[in-house]
Protein backbone atom coordinates (compact mmCIF):
# COMPACT_ATOMS: atom_id res chain seq x y z
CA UNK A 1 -1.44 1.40 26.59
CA UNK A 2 -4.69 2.69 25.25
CA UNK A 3 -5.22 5.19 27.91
CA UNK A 4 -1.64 6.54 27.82
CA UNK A 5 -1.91 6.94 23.45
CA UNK A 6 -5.53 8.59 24.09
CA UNK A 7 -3.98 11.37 27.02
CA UNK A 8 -1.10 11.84 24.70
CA UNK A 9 -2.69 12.68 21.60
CA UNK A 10 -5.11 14.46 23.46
CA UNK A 11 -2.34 16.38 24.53
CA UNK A 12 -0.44 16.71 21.59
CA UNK A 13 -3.09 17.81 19.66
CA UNK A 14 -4.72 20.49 21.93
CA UNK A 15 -0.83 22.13 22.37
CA UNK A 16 -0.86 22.29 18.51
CA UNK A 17 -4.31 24.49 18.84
CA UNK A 18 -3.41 26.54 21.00
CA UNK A 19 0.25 27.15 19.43
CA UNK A 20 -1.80 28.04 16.68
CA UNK A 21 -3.95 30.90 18.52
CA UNK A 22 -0.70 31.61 20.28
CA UNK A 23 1.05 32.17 16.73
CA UNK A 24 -1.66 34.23 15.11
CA UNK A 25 -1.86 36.73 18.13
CA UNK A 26 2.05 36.92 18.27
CA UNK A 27 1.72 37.90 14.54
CA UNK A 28 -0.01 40.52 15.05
CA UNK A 29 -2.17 42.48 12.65
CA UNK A 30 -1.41 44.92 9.67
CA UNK A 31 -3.70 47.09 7.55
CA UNK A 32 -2.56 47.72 4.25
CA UNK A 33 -3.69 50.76 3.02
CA UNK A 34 -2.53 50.42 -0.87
CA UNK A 35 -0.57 53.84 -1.08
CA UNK A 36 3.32 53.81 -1.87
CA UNK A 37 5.99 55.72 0.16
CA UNK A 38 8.62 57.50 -1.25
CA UNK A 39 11.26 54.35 -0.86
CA UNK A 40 8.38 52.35 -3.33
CA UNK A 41 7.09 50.32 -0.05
CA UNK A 42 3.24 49.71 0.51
CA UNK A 43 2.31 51.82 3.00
CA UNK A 44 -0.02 50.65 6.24
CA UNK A 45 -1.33 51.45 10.00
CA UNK A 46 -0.55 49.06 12.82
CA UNK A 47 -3.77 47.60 14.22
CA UNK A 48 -1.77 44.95 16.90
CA UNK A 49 1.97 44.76 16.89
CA UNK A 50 3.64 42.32 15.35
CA UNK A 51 6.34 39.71 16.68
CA UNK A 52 5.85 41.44 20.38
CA UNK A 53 4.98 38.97 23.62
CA UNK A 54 2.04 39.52 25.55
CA UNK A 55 0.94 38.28 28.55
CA UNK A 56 -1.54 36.20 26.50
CA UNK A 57 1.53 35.08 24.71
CA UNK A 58 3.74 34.21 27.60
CA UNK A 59 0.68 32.44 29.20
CA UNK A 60 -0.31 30.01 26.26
CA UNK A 61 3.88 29.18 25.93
CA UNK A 62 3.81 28.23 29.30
CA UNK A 63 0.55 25.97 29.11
CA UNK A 64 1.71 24.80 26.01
CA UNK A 65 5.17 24.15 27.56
CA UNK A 66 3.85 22.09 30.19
CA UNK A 67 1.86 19.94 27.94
CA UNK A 68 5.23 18.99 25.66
CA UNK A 69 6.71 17.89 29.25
CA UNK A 70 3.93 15.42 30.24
CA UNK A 71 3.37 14.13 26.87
CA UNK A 72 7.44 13.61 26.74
CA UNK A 73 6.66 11.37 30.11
CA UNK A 74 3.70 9.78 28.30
CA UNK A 75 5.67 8.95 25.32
CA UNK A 76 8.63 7.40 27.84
CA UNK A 77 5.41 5.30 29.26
CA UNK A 78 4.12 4.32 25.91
CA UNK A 79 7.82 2.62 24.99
CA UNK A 80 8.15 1.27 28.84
CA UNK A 81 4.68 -0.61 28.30
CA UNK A 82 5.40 -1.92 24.78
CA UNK A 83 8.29 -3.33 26.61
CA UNK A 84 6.87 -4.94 29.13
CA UNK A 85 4.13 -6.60 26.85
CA UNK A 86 6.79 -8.16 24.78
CA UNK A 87 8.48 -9.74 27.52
CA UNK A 88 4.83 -11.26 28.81
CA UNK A 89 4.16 -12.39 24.83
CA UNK A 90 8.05 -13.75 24.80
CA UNK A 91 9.06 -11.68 21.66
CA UNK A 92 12.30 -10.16 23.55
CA UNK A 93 13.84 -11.38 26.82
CA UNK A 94 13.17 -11.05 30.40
CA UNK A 95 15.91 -9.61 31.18
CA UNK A 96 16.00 -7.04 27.83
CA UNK A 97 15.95 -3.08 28.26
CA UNK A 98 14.92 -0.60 25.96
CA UNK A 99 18.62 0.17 25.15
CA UNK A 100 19.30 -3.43 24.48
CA UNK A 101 16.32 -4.16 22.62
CA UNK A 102 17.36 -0.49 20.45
CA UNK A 103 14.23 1.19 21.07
CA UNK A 104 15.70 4.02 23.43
CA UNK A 105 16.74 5.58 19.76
CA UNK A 106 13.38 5.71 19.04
CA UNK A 107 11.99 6.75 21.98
CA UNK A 108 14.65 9.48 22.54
CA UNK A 109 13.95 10.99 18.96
CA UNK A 110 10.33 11.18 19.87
CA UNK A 111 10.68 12.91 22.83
CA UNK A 112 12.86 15.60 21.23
CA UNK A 113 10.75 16.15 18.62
CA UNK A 114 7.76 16.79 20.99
CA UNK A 115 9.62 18.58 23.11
CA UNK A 116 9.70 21.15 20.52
CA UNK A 117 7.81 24.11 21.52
CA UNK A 118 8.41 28.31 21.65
CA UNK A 119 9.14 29.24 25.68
CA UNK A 120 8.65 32.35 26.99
CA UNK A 121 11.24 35.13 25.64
CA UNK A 122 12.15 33.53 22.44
CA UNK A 123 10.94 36.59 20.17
CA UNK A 124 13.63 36.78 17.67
CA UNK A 125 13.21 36.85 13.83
CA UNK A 126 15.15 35.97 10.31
CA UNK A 127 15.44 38.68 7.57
CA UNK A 128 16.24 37.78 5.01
CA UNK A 129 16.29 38.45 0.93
CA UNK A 130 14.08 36.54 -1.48
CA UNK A 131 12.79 37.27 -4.98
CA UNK A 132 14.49 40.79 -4.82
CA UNK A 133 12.14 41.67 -1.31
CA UNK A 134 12.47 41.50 2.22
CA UNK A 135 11.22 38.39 4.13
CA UNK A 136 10.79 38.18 8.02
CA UNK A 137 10.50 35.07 9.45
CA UNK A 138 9.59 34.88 13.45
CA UNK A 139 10.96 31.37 15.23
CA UNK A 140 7.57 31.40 16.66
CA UNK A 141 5.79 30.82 13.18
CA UNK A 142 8.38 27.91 12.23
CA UNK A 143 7.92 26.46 15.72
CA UNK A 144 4.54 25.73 15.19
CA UNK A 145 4.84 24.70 11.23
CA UNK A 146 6.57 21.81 12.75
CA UNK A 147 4.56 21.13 15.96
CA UNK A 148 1.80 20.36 13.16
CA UNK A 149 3.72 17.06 12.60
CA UNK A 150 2.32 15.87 16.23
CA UNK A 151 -0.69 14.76 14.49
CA UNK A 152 1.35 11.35 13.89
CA UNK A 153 -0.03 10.95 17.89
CA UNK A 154 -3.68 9.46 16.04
CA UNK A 155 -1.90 6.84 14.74
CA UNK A 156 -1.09 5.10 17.20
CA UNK A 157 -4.94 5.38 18.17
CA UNK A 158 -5.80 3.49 14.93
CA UNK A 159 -2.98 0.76 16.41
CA UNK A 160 -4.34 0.17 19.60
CA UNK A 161 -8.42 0.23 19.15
CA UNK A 162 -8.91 -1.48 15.62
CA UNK A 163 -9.88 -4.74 15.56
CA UNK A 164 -7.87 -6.11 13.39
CA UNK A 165 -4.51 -5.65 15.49
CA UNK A 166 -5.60 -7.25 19.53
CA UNK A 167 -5.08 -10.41 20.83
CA UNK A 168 -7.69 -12.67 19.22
CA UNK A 169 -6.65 -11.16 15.30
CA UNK A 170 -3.09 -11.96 16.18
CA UNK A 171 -3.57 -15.50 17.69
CA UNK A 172 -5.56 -16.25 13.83
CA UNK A 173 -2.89 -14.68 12.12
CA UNK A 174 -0.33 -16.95 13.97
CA UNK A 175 -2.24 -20.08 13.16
CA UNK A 176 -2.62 -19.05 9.85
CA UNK A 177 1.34 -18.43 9.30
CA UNK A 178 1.35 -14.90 8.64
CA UNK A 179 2.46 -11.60 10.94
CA UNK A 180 -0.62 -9.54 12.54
CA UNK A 181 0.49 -5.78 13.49
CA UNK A 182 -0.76 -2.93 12.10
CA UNK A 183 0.38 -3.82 8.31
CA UNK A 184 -2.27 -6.10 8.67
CA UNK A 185 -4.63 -4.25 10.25
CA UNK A 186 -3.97 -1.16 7.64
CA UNK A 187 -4.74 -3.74 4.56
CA UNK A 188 -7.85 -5.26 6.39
CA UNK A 189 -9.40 -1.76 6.69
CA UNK A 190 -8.79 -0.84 3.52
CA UNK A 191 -10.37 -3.94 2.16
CA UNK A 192 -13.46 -3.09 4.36
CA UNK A 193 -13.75 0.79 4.25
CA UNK A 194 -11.12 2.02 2.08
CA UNK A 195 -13.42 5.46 1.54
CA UNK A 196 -13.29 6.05 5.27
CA UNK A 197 -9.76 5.70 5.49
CA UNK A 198 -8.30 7.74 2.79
CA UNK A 199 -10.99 10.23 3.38
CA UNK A 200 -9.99 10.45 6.58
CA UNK A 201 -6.23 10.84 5.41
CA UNK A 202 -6.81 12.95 3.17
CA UNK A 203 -9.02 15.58 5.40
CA UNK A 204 -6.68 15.66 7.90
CA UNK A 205 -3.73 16.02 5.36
CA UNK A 206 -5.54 19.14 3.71
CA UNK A 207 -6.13 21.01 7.60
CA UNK A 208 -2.23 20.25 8.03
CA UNK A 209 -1.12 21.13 4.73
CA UNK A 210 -3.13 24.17 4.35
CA UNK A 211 -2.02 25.92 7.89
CA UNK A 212 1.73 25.34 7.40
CA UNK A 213 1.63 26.45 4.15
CA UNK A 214 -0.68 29.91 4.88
CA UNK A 215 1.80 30.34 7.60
CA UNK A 216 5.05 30.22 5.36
CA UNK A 217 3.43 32.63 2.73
CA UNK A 218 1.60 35.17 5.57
CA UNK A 219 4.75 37.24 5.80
CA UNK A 220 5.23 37.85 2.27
CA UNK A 221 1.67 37.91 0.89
CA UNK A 222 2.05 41.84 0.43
CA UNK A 223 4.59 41.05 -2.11
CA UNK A 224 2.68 38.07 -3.79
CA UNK A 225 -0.36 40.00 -3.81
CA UNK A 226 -2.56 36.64 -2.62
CA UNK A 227 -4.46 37.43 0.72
CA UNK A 228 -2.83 34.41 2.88
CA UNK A 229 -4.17 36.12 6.21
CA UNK A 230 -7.53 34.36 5.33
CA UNK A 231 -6.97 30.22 6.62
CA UNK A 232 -9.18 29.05 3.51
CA UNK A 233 -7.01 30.14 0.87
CA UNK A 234 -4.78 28.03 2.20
CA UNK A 235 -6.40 25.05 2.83
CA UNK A 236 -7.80 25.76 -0.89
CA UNK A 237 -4.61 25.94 -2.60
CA UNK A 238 -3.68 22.93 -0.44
CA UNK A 239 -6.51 20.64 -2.48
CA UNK A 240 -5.88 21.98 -5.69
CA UNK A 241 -1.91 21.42 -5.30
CA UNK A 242 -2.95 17.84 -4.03
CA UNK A 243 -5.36 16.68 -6.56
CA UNK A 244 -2.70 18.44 -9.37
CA UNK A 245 -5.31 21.06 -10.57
CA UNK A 246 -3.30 23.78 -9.94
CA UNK A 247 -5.81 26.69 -11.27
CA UNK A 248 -3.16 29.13 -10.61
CA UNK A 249 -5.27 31.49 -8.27
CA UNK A 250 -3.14 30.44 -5.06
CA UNK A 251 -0.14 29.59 -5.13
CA UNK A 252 3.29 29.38 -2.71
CA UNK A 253 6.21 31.97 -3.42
CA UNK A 254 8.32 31.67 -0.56
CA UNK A 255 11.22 28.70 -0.89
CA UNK A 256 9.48 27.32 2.42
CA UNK A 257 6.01 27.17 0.97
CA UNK A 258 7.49 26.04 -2.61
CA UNK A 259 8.86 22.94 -0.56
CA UNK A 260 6.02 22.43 1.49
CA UNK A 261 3.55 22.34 -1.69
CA UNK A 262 6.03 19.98 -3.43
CA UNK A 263 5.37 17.55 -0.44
CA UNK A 264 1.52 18.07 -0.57
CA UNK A 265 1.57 17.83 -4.24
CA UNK A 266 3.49 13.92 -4.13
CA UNK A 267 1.61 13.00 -0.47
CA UNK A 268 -1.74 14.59 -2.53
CA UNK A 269 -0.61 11.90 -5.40
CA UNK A 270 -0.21 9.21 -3.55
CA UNK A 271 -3.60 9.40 -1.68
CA UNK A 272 -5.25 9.72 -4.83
CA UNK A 273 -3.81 7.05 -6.19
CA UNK A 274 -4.49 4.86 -3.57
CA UNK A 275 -8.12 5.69 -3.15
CA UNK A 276 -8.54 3.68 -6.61
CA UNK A 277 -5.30 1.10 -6.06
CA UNK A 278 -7.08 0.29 -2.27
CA UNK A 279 -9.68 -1.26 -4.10
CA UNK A 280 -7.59 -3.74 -5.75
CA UNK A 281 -3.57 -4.13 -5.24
CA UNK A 282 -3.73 -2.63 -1.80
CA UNK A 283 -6.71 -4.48 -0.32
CA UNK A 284 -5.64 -7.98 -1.97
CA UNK A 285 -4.54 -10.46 0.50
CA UNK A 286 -2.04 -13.11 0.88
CA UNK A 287 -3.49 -16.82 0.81
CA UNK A 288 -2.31 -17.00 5.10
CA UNK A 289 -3.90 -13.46 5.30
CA UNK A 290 -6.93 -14.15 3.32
CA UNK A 291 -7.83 -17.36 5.59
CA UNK A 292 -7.27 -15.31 9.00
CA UNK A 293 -9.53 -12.47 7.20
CA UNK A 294 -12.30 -14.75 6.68
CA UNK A 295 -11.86 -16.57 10.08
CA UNK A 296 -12.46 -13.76 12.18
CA UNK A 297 -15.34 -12.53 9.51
CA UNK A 298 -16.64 -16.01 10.86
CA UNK A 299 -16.16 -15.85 14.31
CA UNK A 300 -18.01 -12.46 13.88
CA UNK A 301 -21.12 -13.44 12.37
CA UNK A 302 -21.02 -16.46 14.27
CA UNK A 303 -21.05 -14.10 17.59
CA UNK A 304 -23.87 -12.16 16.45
CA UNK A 305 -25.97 -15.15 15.59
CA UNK A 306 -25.73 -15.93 19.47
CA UNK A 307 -26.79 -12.35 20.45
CA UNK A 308 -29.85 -12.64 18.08
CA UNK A 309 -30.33 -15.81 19.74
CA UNK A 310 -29.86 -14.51 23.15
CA UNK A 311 -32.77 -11.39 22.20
CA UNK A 312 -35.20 -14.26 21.29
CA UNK A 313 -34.78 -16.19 24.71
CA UNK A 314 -35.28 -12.64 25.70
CA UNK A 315 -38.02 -11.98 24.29
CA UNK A 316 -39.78 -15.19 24.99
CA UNK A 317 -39.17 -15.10 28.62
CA UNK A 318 -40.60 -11.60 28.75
CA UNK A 319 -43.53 -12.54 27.02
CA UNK A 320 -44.28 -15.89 28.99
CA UNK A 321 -43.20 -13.76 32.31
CA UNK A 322 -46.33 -10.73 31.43
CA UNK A 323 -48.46 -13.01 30.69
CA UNK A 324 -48.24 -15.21 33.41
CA UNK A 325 -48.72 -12.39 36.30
CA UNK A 326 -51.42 -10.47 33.41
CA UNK A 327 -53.94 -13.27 32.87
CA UNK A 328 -56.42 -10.46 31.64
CA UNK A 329 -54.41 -8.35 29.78
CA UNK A 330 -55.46 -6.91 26.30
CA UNK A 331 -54.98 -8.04 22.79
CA UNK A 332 -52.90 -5.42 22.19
CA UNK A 333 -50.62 -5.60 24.81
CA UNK A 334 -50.64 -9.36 24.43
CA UNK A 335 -49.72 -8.92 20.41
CA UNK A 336 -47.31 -6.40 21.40
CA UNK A 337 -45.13 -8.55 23.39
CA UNK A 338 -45.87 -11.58 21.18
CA UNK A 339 -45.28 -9.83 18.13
CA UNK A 340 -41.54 -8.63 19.73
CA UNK A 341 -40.49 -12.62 20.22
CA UNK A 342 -41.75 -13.02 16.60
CA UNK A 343 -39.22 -10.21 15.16
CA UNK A 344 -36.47 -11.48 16.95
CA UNK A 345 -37.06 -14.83 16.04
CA UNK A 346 -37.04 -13.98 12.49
CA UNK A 347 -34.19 -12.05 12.65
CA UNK A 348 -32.02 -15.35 14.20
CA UNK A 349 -33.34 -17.10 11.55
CA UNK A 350 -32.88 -14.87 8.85
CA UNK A 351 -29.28 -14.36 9.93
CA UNK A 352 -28.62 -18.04 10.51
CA UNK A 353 -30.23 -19.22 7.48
CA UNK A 354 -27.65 -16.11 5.51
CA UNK A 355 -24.71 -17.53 7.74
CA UNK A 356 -25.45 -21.19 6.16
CA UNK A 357 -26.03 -20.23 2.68
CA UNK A 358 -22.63 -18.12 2.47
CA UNK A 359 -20.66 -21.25 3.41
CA UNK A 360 -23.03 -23.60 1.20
CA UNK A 361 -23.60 -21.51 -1.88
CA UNK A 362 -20.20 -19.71 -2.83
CA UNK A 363 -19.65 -18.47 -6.06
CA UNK A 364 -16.97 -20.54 -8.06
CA UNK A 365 -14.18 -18.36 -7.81
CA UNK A 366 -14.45 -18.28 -4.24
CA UNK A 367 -14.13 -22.14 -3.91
CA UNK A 368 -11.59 -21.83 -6.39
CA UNK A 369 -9.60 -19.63 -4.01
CA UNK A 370 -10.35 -21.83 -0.86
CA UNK A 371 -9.36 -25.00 -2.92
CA UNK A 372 -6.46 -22.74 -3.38
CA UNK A 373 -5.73 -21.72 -0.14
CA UNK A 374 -5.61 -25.60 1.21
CA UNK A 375 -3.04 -26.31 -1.50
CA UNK A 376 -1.16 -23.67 -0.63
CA UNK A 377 -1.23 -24.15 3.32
CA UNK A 378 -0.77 -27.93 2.44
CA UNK A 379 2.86 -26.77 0.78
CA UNK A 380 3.26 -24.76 3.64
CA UNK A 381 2.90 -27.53 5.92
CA UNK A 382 4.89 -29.99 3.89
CA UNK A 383 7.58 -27.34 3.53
CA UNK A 384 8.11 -27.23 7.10
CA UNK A 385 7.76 -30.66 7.89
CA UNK A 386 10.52 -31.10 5.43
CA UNK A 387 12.63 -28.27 7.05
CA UNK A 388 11.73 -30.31 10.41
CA UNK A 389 12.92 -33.69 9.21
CA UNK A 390 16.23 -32.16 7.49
CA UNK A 391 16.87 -30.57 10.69
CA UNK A 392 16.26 -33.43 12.51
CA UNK A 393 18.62 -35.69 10.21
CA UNK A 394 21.17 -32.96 11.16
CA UNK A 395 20.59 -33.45 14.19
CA UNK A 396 21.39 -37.39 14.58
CA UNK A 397 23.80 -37.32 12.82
CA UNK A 398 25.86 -34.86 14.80
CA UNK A 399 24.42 -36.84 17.78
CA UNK A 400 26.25 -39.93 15.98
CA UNK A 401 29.22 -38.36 15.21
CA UNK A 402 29.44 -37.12 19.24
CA UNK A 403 28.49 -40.51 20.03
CA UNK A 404 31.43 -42.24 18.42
CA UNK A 405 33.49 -39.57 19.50
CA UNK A 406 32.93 -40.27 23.21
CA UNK A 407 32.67 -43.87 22.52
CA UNK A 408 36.54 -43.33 21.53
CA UNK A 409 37.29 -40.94 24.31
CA UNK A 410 35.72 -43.80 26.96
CA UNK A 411 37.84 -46.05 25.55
CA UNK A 412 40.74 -43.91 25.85
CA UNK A 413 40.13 -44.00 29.31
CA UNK A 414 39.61 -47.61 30.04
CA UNK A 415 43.25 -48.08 28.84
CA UNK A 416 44.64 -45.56 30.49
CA UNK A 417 42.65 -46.47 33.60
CA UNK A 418 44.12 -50.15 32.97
CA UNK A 419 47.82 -48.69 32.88
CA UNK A 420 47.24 -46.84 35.92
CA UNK A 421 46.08 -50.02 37.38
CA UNK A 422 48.95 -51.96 36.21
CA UNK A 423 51.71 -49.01 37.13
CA UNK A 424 50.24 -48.95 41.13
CA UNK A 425 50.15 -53.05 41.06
CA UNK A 426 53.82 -52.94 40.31
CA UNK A 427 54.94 -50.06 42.86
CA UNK A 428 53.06 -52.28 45.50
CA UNK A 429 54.78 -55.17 44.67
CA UNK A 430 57.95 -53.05 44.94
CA UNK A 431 56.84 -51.67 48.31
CA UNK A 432 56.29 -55.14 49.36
CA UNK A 433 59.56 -56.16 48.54
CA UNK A 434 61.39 -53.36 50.25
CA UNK A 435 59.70 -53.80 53.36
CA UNK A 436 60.30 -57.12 53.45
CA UNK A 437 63.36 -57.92 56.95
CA UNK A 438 66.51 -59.41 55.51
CA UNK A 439 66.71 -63.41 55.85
CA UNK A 440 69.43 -63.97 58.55
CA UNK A 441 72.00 -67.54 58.30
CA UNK A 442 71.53 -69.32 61.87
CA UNK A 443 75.71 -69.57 63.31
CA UNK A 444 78.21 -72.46 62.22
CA UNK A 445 79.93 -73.73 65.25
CA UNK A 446 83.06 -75.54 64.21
CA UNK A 447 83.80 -78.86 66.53
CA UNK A 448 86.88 -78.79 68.26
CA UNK A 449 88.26 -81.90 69.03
């Protein structure tokens, strides 16, 4: 799974680079020279023709087009895998497809979506009227505004390499009664680098932002009077729009780029907003969450305690080792080797001695919240066992109920078993009778005298 997400965002993102050199050679390039013609248009001189396919053009469509075709197989993988590891963790049947289990829907709207892409040929434009002027829009520039949404491909990056969301985080969030996936895994980095991540967001919103919105102003610029040709501006007017400055100096015309700075303005918002809210609603965990949090913060420091301890064996055997074969070595080298067993020594105990007083000497509110935390999984418990027992009472009693119920139909069945019994006894007795020879009077024989 991890290779297949890496090659296909790896993919996915390269074809959105070079769409984008692709795009801003297909544009061409216009010199404005600042006179008027007689018809009250701004005059200018043709440096490279616009919306006209070169073989540089045709070339990068067709790389570009066989990119969207492998990734479309490597998104097909990525859904045929997840399948397959459901069935071996037993979330979904063995015998469950990926229309049955209603992930085909998903997997088929993917794969259209990257499958979007300009082929070679496709040159045509929209003219259109807006704000009393001319706008030309190419299908090439709109392509590639919405081949910028493959950057969704690094999620599933995040998903597959933190931490938080393999096998052993998910077997401590099971013990601990809550779900592990990337929910989880989202909260838990938050709580641990919450800078990092919305930072990261936030950059990567601003490159995304920024081009798509440069792009949807470029063609009317001349009419805005705002030099969109340069990619800064955009990307400027992109964090001003998001942090809701607004200084006024850039800012979108076109209906395209009004609606694509009204969703930077409320994404923009939201970041913002959680780069302060991360600290406290965001990153706050559940009691079940909370305990698998600082279980695998445990099993953690309690794994690096054995690596220090592992360096000091190290360390010792190294030492005893040189000196052993160097009898008559030097001070110095002697020290030096000593003097590395001593450091990581001190280091295991230093860490070990940290490791004891963090479980000894918590503040109160921590022990408050543990104390808490057993209450609460106590409930839990109790809950269920409850929920077990009420189902279990259920249980008998429908096993009583079924009980007398074939205690009746057995008994049913004796009788009738008993008139059977009876009916063949009598036709027996009849068959006995009418097989029986008819009892025949011996002759009188009358005297005669």
């Amino acid at each position: 799974m991890k290779v297949n997400d890496v090659t296909a965002m790896f993919l996915g993102l390269s074809s959105v680079l070079l769409a984008f050199f692709e795009t801003e050679d297909f544009y061409g390039e216009l010199h404005w020279t600042g006179d008027i013609d007689a018809n009250g248009e701004q005059m200018y001189t043709v440096v490279k023709t616009q919306y006209e396919e070169k073989p540089f053009n045709t070339g990068m469509r067709l790389v570009i087009g066989l990119s969207s075709v492998v990734l479309v197989g490597l998104i097909y993988n990525h859904y045929r895998i997840m399948l397959e590891l459901n069935k071996a963790k037993q979330k979904v049947d063995s015998y469950d497809t990926l229309r049955s289990t209603g992930m085909i829907w998903w997997m088929l709207l993917e794969c259209a979506y990257c499958m979007v892409h300009t082929p070679p040929g496709l040159n045509f434009t929209f003219s259109f009227g807006q704000l009393g002027y001319e706008m030309t829009y190419s299908y090439d520039e709109l392509v590639f505004i919405a081949m910028l949404g493959r950057i969704y491909l690094i999620w599933r990056i995040f998903a597959n390499y933190s931490s938080w969301n393999d096998e052993r985080a998910e077997e401590i969030c099971n013990s601990c009664l809550c779900e592990s996936g990337v929910s989880f895994a989202l909260k838990a980095e938050l709580k641990e680098r919450p800078y990092l991540v919305v930072g990261f967001v936030m950059t990567v919103s601003i490159f995304v932002y920024g081009v798509a919105l440069r792009n949807a102003e470029r063609p009317f610029m001349y009419h805005s009077k705002m030099d969109w040709d340069y990619v800064w501006n955009g990307l400027w007017c992109i964090i001003i729009t998001m942090a809701t400055v607004g200084y006024g100096d850039f800012y979108p015309s076109t209906h395209l780029g009004r609606m694509i700075g009204v969703l930077a303005c409320f994404w923009g918002t939201f970041l913002v907003s959680l780069m302060v809210v991360s600290l406290t609603i965001s990153s706050e965990f559940t009691p079940q969450e909370r305990k698998a949090f600082d279980k695998i913060k445990k099993d953690e420091a309690q794994e690096e305690l054995r690596v220090k301890a592992a360096n000091a064996i190290k360390f010792a055997l190294k030492a005893r080792i040189y000196l052993k074969n160097n009898p008559y070595v030097s001070d110095k080298k002697k020290a030096n080797y000593i003097n590395r067993f001593k450091s990581a020594m001190i280091n295991y105990r230093t860490h070990k001695r940290n490791l004891v007083a963090s479980e000894q000497d918590a503040p109160i509110e921590f022990i408050l919240a543990k104390l808490n935390d057993k209450v609460s999984n106590g409930l839990d418990r109790i809950k269920s066992d409850c929920h077990i027992y009420k189902t279990l009472l259920a249980r008998l009693e429908n096993a009583e109920s079924s009980q007398k119920k074939l205690e009746d139909d057995l008994n049913a069945l004796s009788e009738l078993n008993n008139s059977l019994l009876e009916k063949l006894k009598t036709m027996e007795l009849e068959d006995e009778a009418q097989q029986q020879p008819p009892v025949v009077s011996p002759p009188i024989y009358q005297s005669t005298q």
